[in-house]
N, C-alpha and C. Protein backbone atom coordinates (compact mmCIF):
# COMPACT_ATOMS: atom_id res chain seq x y z
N UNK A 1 204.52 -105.34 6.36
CA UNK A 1 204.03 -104.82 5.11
C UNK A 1 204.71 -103.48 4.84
N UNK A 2 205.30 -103.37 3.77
CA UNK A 2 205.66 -102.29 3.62
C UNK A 2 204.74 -101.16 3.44
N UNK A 3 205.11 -99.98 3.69
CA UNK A 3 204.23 -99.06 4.08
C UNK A 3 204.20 -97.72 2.63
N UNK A 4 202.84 -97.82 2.28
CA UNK A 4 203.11 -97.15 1.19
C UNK A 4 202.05 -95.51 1.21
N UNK A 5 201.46 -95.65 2.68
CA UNK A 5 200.48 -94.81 2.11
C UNK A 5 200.60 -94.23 3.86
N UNK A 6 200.28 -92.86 4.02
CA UNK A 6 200.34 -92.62 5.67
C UNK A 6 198.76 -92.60 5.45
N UNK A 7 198.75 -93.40 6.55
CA UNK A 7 197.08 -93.49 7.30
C UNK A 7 196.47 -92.67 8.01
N UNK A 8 197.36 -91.76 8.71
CA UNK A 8 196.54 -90.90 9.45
C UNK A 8 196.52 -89.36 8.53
N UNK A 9 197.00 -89.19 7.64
CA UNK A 9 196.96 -88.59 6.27
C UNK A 9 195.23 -89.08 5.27
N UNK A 10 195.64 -90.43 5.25
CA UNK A 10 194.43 -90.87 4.79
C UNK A 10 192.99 -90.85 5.67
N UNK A 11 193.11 -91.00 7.01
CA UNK A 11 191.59 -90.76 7.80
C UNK A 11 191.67 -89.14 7.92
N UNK A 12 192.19 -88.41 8.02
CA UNK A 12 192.13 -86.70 7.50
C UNK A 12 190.97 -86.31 6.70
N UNK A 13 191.28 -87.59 5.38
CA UNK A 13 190.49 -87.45 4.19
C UNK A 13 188.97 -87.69 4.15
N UNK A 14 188.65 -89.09 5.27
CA UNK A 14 187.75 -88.95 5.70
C UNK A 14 186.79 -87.78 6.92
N UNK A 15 187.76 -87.52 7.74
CA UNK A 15 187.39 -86.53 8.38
C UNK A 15 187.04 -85.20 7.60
N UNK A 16 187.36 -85.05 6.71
CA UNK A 16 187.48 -84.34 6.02
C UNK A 16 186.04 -84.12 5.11
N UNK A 17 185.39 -85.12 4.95
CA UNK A 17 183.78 -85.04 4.25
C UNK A 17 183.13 -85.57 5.17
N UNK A 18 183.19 -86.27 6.15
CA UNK A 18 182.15 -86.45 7.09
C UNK A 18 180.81 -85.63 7.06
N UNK A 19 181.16 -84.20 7.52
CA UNK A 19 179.97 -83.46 7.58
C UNK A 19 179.47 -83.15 6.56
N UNK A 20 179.52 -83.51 5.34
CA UNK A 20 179.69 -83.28 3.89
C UNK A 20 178.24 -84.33 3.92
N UNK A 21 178.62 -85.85 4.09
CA UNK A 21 178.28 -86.95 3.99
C UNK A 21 176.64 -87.10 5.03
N UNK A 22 177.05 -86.46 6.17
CA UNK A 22 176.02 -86.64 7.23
C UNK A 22 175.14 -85.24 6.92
N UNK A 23 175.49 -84.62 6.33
CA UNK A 23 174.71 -83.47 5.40
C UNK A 23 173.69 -83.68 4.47
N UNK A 24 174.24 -85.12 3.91
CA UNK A 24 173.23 -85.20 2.35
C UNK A 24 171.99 -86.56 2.98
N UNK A 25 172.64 -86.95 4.59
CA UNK A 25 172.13 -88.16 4.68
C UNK A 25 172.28 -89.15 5.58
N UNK A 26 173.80 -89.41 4.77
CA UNK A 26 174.19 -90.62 4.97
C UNK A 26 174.87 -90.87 6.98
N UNK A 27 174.66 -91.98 7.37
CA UNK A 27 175.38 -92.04 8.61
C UNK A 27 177.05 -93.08 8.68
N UNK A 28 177.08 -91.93 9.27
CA UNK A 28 178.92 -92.48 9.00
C UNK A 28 179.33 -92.53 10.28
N UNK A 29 179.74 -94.09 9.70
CA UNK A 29 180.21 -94.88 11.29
C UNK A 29 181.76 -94.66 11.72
N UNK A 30 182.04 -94.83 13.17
CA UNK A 30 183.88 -94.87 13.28
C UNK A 30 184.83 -94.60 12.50
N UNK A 31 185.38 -93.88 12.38
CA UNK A 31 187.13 -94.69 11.66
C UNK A 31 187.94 -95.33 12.48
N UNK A 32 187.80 -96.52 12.04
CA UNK A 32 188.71 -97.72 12.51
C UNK A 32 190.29 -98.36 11.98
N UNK A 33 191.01 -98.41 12.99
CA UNK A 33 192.49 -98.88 12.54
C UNK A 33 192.30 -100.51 13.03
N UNK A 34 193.62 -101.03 12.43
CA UNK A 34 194.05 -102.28 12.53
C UNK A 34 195.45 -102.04 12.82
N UNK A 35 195.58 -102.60 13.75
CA UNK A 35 197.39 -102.55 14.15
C UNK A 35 198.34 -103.30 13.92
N UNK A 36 199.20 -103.23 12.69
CA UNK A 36 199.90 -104.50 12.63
C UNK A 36 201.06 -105.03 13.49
N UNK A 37 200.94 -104.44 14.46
CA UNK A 37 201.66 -105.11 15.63
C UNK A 37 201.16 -105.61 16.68
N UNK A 38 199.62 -105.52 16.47
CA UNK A 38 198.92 -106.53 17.62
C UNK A 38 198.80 -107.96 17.49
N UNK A 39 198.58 -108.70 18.25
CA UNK A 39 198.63 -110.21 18.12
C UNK A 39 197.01 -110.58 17.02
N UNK A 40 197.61 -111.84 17.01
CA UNK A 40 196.62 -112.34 16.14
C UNK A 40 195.03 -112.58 16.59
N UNK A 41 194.18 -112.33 16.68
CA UNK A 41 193.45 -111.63 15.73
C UNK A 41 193.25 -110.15 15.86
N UNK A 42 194.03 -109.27 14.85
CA UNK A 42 193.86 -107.99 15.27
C UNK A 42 192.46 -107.40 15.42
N UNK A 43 192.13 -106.97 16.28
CA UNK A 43 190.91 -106.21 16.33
C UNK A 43 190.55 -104.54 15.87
N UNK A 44 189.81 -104.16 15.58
CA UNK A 44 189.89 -103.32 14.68
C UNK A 44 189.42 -102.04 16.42
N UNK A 45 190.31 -100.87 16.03
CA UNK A 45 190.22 -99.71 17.20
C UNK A 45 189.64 -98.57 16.57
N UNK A 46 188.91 -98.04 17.38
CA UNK A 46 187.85 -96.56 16.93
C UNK A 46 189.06 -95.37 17.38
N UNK A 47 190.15 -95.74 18.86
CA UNK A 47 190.89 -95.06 19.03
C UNK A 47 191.97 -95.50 18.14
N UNK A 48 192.31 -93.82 17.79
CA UNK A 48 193.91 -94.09 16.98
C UNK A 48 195.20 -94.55 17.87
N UNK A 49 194.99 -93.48 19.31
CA UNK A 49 195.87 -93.88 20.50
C UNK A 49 196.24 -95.04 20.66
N UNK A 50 195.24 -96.08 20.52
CA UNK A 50 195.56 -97.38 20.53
C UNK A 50 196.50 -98.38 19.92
N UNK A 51 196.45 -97.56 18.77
CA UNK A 51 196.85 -98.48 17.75
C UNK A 51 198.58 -97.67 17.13
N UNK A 52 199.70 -98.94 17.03
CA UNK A 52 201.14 -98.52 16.76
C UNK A 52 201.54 -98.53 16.31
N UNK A 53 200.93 -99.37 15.05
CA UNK A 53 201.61 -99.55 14.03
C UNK A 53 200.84 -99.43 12.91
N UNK A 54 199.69 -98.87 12.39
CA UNK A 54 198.41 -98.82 11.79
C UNK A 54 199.18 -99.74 10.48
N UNK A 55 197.43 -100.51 9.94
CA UNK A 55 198.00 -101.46 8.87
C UNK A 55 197.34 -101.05 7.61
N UNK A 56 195.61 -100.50 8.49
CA UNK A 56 194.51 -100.05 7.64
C UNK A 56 193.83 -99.23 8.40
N UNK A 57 193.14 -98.13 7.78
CA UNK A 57 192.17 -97.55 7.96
C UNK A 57 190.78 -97.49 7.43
N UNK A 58 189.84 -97.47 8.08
CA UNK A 58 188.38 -97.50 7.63
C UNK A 58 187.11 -97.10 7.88
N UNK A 59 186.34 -97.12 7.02
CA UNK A 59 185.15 -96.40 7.57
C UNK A 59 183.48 -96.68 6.60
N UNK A 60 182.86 -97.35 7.40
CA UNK A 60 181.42 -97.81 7.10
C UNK A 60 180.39 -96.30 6.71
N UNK A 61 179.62 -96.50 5.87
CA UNK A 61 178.86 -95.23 5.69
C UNK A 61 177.50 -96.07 4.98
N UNK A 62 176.25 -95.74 5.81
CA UNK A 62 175.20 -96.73 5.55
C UNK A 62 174.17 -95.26 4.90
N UNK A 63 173.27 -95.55 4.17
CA UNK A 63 171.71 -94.70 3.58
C UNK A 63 171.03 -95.19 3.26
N UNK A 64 169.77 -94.59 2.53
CA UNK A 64 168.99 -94.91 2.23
C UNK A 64 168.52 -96.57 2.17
N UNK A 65 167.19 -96.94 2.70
CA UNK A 65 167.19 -98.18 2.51
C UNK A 65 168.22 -99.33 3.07
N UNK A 66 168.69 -100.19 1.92
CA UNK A 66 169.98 -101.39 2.33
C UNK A 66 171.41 -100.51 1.88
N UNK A 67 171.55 -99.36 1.49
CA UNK A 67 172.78 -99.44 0.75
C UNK A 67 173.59 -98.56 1.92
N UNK A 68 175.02 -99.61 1.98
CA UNK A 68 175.86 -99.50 2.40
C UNK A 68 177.35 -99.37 1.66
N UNK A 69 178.33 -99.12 2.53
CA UNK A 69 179.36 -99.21 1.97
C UNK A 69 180.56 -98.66 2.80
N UNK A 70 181.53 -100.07 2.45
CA UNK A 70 182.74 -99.64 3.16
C UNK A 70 183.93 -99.79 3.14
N UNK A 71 185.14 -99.02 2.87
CA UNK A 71 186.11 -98.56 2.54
C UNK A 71 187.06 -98.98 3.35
N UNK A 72 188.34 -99.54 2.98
CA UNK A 72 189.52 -99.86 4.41
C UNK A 72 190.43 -99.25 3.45
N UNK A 73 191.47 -98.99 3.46
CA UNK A 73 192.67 -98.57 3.04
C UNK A 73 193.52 -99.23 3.62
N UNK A 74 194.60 -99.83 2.77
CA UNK A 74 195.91 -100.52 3.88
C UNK A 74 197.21 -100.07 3.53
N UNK A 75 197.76 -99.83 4.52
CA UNK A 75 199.39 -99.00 4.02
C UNK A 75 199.88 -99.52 2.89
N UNK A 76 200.36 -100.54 2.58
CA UNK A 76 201.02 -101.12 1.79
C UNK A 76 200.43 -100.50 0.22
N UNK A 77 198.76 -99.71 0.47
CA UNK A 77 198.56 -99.28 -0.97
C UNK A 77 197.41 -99.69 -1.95
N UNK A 78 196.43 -100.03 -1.19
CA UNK A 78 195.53 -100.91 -1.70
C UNK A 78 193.80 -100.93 -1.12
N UNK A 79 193.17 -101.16 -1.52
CA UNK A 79 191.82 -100.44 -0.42
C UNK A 79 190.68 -101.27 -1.01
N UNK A 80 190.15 -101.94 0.17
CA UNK A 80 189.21 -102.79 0.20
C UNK A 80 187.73 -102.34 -0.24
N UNK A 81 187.05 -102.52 -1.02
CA UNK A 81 185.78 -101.53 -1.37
C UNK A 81 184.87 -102.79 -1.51
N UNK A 82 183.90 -102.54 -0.35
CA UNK A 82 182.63 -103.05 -0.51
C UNK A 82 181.03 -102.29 -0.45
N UNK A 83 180.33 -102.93 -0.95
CA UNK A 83 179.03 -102.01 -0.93
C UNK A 83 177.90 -103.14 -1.51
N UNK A 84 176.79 -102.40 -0.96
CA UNK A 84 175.33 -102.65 -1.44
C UNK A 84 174.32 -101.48 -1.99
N UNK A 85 174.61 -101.46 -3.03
CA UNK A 85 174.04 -100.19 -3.39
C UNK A 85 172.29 -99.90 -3.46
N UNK A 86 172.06 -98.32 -3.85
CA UNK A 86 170.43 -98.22 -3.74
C UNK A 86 170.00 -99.41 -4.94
N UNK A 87 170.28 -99.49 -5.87
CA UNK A 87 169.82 -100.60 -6.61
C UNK A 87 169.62 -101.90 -6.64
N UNK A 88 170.55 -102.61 -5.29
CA UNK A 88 170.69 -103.52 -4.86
C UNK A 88 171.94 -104.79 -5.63
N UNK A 89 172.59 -103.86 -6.16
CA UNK A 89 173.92 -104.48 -7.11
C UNK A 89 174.83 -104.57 -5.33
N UNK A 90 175.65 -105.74 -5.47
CA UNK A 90 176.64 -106.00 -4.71
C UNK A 90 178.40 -105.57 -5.39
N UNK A 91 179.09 -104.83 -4.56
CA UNK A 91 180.38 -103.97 -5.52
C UNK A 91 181.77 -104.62 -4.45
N UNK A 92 182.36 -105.44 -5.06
CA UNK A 92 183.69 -105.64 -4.19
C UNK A 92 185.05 -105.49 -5.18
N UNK A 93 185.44 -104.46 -4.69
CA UNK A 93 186.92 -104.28 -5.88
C UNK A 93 187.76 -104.30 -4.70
N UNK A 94 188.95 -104.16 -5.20
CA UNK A 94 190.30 -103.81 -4.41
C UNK A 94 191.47 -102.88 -5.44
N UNK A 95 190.86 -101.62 -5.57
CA UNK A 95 191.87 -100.76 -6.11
C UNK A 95 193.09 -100.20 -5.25
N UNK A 96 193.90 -100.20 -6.23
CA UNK A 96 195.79 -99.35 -6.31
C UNK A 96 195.20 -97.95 -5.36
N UNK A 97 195.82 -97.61 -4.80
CA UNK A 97 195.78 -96.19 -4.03
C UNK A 97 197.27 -95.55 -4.21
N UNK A 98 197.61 -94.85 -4.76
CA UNK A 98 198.60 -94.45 -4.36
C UNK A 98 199.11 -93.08 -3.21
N UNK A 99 198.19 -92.71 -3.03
CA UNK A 99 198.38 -91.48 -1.95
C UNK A 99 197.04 -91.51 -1.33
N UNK A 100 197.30 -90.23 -0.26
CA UNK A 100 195.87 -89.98 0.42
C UNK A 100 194.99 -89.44 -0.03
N UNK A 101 195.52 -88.23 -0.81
CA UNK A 101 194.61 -87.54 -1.92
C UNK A 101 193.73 -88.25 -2.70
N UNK A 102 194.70 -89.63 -3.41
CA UNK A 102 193.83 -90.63 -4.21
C UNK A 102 192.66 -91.14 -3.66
N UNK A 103 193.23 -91.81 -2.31
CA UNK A 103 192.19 -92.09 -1.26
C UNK A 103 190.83 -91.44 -1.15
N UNK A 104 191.23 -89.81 -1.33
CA UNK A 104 189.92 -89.11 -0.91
C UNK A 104 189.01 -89.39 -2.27
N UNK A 105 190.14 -89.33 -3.50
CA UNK A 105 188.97 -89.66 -4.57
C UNK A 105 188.45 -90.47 -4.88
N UNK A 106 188.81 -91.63 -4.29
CA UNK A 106 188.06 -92.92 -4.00
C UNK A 106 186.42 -93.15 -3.19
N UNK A 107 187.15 -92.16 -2.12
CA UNK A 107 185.79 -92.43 -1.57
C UNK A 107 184.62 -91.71 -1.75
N UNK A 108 184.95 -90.19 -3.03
CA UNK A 108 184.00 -89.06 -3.48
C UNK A 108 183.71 -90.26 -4.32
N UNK A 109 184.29 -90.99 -5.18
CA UNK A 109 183.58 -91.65 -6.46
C UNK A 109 182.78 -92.94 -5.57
N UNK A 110 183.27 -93.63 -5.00
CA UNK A 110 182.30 -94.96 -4.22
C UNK A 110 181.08 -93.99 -3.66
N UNK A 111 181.53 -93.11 -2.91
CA UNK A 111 179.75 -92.70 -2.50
C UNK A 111 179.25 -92.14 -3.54
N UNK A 112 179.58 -91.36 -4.85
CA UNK A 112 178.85 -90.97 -5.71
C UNK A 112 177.65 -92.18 -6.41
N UNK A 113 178.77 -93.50 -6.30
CA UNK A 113 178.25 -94.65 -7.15
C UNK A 113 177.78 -95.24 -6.30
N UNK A 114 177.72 -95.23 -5.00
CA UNK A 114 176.46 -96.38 -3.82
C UNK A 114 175.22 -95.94 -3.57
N UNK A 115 175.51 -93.91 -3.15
CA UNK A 115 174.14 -93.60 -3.11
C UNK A 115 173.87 -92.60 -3.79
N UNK A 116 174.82 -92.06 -4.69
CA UNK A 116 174.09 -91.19 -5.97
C UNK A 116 174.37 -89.86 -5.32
N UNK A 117 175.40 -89.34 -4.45
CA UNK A 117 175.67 -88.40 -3.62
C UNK A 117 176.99 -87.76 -4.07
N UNK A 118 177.48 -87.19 -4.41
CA UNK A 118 178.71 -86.60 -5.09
C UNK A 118 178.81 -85.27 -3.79
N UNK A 119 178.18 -85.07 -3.01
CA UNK A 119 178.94 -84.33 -2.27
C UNK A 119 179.94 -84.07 -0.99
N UNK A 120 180.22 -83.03 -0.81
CA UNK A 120 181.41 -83.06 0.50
C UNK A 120 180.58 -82.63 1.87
């Protein structure tokens, strides 16, 4: 896959509001890679060390009640968005990313819109 986005640029971004996130609430699970040079079925690693060729990065963030939600990013430029929100609406897109920065505003606007949280 061609590689369009640096990943460890992009989990920065998450590292980056974590305490932001576990501040207002919410519990935020691993950031997890996928290696696209591991055999088939890649398994997803909490260590980055592990992983050599990263394909995606990601990260689960659960609150209030059922609502969840979770974010992968994949080099090539593209980012998996799922959720269950406080309202109980089900959300699956797959938006364009073009950078990491974008990335980060992806995931300020998905948690704004899962649990009504706009902060860092």
């Amino acid at each position: 896959m061609e590689r369009v986005i640096d990943l460890d640029q992009a989990a920065a971004e998450i590292a980056e509001r974590r305490l932001g996130w576990e501040h207002t609430g919410l519990v935020v699970g691993s950031v997890t890679w996928r290696d696209e040079a591991a055999p088939w079925p890649q398994a997803l690693e909490a260590d980055r060390g592990r992983v050599t060729a990263p394909g995606s990065v990601g990260v689960v963030l659960a609150g209030r009640g059922e609502a969840v939600l979770g974010v992968v990013l994949f080099c090539g430029g593209w980012a998996d968005v799922d959720a269950h929100t406080l309202t109980g609406d089900v959300v699956t897109e797959a938006p364009a990313v073009e950078s990491p920065k974008a990335f980060g505003g992806l995931l300020d606007s998905c948690v704004a819109r899962v649990f009504g949280a706009s902060e860092r």
